[in-house]
ModelCIF file with pLDDT and N, C-alpha, C, O atoms, coordinates in Angstrom:
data_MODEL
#
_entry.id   MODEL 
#
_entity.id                         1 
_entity.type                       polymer 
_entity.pdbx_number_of_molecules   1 
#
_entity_poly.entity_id                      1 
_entity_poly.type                           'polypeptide(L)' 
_entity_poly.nstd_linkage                   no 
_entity_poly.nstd_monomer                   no 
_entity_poly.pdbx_seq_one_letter_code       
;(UNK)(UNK)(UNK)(UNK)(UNK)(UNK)(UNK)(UNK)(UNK)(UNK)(UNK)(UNK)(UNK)(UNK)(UNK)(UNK)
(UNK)(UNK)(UNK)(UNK)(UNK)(UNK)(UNK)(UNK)(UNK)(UNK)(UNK)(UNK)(UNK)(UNK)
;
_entity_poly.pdbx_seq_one_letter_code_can   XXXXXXXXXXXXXXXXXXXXXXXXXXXXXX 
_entity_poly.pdbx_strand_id                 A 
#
loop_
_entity_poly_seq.entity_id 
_entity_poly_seq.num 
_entity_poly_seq.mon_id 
_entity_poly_seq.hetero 
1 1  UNK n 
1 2  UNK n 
1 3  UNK n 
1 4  UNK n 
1 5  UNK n 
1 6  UNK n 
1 7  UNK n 
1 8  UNK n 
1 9  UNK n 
1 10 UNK n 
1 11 UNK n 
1 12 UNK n 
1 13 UNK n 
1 14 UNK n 
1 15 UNK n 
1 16 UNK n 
1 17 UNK n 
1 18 UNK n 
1 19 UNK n 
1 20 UNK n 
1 21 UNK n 
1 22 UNK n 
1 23 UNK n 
1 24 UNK n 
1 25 UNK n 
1 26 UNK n 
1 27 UNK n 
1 28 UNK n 
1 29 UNK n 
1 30 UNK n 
#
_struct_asym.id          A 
_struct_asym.entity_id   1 
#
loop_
_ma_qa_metric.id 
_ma_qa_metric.mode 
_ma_qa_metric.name 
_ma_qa_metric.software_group_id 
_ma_qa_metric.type 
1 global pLDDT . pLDDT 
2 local  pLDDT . pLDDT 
#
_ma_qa_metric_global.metric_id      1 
_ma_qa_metric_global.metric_value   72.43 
_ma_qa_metric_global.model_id       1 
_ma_qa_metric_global.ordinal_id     1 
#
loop_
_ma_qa_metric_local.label_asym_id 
_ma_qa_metric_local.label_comp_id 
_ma_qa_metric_local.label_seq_id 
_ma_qa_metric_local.metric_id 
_ma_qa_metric_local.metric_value 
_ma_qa_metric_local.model_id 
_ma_qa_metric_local.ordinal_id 
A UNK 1  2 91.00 1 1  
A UNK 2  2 87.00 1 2  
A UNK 3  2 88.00 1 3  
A UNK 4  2 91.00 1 4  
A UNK 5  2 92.00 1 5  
A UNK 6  2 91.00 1 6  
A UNK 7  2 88.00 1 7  
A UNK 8  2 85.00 1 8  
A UNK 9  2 81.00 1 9  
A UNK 10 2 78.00 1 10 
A UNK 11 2 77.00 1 11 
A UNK 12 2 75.00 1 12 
A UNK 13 2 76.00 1 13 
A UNK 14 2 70.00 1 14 
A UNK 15 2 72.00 1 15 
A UNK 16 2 74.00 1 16 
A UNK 17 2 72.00 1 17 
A UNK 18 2 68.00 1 18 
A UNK 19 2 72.00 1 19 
A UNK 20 2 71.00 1 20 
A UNK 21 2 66.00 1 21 
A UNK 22 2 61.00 1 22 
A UNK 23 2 63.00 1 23 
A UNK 24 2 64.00 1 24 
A UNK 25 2 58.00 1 25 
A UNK 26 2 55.00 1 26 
A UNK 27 2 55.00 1 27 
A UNK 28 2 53.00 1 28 
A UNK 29 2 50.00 1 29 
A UNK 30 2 49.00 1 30 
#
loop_
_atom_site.group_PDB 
_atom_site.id 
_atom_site.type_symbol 
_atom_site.label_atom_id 
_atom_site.label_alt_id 
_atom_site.label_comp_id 
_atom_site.label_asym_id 
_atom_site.label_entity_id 
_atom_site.label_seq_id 
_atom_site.pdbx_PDB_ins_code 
_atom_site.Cartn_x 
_atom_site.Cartn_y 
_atom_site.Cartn_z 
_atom_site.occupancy 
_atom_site.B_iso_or_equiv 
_atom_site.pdbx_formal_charge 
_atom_site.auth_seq_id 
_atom_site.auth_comp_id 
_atom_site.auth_asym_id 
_atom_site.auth_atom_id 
_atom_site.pdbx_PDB_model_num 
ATOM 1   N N  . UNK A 1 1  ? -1.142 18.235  17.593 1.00 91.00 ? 1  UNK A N  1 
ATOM 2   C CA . UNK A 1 1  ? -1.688 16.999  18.163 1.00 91.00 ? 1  UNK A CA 1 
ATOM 3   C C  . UNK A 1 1  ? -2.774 16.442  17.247 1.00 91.00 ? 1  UNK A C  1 
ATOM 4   O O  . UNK A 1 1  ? -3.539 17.120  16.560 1.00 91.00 ? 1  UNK A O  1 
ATOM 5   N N  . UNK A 1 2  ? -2.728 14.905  17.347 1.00 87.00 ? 2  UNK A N  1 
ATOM 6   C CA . UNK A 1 2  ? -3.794 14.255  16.212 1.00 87.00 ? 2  UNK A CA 1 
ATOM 7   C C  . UNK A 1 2  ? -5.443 15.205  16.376 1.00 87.00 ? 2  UNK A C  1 
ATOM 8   O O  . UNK A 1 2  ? -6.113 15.599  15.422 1.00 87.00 ? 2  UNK A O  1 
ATOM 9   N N  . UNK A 1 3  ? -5.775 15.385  17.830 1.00 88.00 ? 3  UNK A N  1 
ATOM 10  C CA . UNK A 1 3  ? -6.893 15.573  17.768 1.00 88.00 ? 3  UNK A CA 1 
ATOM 11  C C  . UNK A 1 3  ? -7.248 16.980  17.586 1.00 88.00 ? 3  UNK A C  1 
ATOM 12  O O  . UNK A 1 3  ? -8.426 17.225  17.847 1.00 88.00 ? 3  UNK A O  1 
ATOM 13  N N  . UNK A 1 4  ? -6.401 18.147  17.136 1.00 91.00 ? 4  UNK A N  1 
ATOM 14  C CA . UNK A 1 4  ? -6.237 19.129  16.996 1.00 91.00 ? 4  UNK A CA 1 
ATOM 15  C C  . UNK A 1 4  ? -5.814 19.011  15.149 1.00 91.00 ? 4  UNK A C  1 
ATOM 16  O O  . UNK A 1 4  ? -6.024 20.127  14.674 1.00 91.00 ? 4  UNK A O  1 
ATOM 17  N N  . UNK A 1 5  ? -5.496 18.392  14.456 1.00 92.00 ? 5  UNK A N  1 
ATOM 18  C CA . UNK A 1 5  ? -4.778 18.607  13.121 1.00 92.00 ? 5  UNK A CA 1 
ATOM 19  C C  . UNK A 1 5  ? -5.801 18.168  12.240 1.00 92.00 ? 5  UNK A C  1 
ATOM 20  O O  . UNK A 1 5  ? -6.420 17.108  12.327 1.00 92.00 ? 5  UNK A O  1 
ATOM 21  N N  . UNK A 1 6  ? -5.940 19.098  11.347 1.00 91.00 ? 6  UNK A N  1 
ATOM 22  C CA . UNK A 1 6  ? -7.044 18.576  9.973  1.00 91.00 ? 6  UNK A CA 1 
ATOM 23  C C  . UNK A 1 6  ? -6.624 17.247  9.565  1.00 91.00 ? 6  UNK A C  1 
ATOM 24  O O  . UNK A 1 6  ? -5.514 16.737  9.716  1.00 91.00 ? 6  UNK A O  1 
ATOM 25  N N  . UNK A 1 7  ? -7.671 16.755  9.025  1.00 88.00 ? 7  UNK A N  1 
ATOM 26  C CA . UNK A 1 7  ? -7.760 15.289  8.093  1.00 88.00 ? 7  UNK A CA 1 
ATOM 27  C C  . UNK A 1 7  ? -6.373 15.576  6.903  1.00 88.00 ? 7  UNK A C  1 
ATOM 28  O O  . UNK A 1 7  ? -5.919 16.664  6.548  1.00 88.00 ? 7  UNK A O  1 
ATOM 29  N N  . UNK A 1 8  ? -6.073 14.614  6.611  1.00 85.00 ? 8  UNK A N  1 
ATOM 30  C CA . UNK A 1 8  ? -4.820 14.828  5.537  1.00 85.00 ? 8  UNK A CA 1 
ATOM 31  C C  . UNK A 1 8  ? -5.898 14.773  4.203  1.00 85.00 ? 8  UNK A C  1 
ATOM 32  O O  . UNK A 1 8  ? -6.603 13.805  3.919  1.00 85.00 ? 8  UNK A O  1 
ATOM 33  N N  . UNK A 1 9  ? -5.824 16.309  3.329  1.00 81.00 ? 9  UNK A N  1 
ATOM 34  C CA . UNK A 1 9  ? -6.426 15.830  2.511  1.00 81.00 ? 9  UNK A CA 1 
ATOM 35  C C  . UNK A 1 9  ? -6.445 14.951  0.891  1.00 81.00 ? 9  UNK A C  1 
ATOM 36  O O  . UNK A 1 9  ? -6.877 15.190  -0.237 1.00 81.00 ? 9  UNK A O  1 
ATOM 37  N N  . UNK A 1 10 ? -5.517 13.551  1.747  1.00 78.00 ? 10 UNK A N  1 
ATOM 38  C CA . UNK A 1 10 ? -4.733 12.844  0.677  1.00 78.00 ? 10 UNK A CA 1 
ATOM 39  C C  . UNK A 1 10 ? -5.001 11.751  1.298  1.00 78.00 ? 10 UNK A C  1 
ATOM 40  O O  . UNK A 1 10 ? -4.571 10.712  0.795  1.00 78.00 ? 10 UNK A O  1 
ATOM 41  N N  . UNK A 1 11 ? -5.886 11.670  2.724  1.00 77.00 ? 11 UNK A N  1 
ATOM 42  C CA . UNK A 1 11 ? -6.287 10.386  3.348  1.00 77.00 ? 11 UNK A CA 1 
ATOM 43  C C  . UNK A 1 11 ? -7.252 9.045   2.665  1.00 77.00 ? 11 UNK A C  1 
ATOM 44  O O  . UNK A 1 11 ? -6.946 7.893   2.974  1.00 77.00 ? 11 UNK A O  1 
ATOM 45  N N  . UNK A 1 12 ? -8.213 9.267   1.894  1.00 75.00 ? 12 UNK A N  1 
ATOM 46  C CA . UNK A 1 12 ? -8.998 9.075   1.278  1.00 75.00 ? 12 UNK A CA 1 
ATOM 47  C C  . UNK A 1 12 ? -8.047 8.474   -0.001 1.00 75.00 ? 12 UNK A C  1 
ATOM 48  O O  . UNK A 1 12 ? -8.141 7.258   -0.161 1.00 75.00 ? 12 UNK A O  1 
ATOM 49  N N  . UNK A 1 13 ? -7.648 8.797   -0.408 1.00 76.00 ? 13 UNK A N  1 
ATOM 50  C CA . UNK A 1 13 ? -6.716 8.422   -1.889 1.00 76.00 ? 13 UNK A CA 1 
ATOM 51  C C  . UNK A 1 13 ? -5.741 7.311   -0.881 1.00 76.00 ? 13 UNK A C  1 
ATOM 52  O O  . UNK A 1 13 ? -5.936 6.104   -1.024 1.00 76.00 ? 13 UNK A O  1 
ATOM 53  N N  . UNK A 1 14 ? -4.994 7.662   -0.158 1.00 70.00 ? 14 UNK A N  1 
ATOM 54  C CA . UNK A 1 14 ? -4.072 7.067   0.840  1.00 70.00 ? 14 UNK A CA 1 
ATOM 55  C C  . UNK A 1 14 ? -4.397 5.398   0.909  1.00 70.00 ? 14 UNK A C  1 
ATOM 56  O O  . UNK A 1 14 ? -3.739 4.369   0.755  1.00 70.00 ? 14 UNK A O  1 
ATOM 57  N N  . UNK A 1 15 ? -5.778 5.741   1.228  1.00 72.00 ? 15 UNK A N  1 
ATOM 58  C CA . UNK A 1 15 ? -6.075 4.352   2.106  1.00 72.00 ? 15 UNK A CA 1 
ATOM 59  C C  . UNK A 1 15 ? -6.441 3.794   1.136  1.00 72.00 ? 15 UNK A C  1 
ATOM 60  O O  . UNK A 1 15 ? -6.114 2.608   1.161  1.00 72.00 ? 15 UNK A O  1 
ATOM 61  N N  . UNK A 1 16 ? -7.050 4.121   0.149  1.00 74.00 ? 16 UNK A N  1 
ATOM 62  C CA . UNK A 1 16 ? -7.645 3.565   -1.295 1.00 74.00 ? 16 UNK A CA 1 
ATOM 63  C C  . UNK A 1 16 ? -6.376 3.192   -1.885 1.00 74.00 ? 16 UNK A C  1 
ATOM 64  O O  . UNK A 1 16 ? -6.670 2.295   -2.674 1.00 74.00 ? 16 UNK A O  1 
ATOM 65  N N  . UNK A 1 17 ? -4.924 3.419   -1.945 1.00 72.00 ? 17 UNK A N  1 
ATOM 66  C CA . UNK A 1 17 ? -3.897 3.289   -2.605 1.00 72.00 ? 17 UNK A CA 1 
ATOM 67  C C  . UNK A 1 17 ? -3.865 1.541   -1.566 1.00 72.00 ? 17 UNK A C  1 
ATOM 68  O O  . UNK A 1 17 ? -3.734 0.436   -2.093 1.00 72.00 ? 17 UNK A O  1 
ATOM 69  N N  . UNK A 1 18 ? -3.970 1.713   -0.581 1.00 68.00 ? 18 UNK A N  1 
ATOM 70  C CA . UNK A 1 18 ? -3.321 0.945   0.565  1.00 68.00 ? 18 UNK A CA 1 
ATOM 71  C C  . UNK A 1 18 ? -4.481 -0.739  0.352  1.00 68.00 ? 18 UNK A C  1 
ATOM 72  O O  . UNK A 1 18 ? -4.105 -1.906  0.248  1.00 68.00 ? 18 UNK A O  1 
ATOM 73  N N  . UNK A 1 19 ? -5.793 -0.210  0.356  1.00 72.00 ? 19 UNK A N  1 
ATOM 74  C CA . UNK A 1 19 ? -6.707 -0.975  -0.338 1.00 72.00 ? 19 UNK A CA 1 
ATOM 75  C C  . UNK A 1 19 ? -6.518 -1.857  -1.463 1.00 72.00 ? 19 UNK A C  1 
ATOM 76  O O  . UNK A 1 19 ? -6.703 -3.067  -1.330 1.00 72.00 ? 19 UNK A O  1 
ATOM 77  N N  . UNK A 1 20 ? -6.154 -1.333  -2.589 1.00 71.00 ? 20 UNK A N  1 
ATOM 78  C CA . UNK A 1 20 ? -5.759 -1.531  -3.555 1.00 71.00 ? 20 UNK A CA 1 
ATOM 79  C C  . UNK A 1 20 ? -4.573 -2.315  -4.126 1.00 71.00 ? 20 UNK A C  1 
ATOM 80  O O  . UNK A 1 20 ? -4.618 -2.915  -5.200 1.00 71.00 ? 20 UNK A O  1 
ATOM 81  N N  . UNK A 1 21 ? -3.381 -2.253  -3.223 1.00 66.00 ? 21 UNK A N  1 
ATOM 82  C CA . UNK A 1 21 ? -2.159 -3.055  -3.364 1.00 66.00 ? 21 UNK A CA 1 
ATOM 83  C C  . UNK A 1 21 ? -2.741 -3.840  -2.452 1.00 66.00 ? 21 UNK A C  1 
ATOM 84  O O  . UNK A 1 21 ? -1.927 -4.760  -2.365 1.00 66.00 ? 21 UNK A O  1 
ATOM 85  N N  . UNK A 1 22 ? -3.777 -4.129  -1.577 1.00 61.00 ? 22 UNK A N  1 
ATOM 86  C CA . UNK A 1 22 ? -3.923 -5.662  -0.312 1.00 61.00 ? 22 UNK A CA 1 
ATOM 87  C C  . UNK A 1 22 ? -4.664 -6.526  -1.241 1.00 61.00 ? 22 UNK A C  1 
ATOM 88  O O  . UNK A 1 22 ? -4.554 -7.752  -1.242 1.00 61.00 ? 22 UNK A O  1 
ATOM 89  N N  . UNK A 1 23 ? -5.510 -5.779  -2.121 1.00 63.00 ? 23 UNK A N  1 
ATOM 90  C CA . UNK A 1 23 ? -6.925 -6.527  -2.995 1.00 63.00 ? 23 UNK A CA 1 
ATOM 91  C C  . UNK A 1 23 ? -5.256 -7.495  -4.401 1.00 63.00 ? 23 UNK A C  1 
ATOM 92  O O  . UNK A 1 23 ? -4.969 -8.671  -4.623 1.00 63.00 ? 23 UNK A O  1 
ATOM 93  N N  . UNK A 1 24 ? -4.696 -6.199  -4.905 1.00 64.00 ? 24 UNK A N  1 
ATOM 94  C CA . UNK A 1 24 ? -3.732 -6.880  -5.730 1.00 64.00 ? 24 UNK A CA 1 
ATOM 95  C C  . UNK A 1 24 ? -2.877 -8.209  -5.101 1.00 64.00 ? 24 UNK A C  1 
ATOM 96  O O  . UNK A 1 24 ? -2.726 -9.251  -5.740 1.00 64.00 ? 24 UNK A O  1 
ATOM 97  N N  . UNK A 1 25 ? -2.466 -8.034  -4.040 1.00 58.00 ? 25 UNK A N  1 
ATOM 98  C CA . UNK A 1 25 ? -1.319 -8.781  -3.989 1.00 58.00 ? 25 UNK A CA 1 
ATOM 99  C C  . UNK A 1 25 ? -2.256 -10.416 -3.327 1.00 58.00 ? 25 UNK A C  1 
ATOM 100 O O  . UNK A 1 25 ? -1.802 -11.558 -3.251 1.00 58.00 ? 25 UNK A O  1 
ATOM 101 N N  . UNK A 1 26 ? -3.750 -9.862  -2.919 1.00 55.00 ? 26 UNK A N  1 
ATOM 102 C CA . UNK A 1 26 ? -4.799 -11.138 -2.875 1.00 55.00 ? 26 UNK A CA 1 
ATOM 103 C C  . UNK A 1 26 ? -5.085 -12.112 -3.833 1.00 55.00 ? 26 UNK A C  1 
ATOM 104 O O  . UNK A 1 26 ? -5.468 -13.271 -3.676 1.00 55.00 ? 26 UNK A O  1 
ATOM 105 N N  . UNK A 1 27 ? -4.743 -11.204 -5.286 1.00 55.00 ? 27 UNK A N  1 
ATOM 106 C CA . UNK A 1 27 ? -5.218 -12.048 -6.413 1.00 55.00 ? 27 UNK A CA 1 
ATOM 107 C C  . UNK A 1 27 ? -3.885 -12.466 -6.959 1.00 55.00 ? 27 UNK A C  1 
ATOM 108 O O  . UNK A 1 27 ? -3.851 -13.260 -7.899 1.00 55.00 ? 27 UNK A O  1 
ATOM 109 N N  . UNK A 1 28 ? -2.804 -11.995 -6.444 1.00 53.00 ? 28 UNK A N  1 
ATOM 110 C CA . UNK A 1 28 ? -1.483 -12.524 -7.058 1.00 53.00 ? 28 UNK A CA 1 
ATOM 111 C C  . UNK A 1 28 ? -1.227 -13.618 -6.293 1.00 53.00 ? 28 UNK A C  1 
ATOM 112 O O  . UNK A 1 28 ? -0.353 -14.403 -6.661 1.00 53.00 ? 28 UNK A O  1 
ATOM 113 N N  . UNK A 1 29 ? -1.979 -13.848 -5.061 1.00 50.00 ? 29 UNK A N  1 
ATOM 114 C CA . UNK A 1 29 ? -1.724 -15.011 -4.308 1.00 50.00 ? 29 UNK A CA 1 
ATOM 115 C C  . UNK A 1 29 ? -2.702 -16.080 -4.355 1.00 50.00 ? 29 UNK A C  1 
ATOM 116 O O  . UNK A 1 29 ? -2.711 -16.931 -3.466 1.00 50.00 ? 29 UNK A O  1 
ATOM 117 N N  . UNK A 1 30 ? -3.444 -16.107 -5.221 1.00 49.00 ? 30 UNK A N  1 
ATOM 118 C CA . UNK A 1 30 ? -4.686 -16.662 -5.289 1.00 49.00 ? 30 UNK A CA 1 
ATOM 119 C C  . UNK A 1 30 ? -4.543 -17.814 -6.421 1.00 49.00 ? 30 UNK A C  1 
ATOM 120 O O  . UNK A 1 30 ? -5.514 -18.509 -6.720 1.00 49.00 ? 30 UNK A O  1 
#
């Protein structure tokens, strides 16, 4: 269960990946 399961420790990179293609595809639309 979520509130029972460690942090993914690839979450941090994850969301920074996820960050990163929203910031890109901002300036490709810009």
């Amino acid at each position: 269960p979520r509130n029972k399961r460690a942090k993914n420790p690839r979450q941090d990179e994850i969301d920074a990946e996820a960050l990163a293609a929203s910031k890109m595809q901002n300036d490709a639309d810009a």
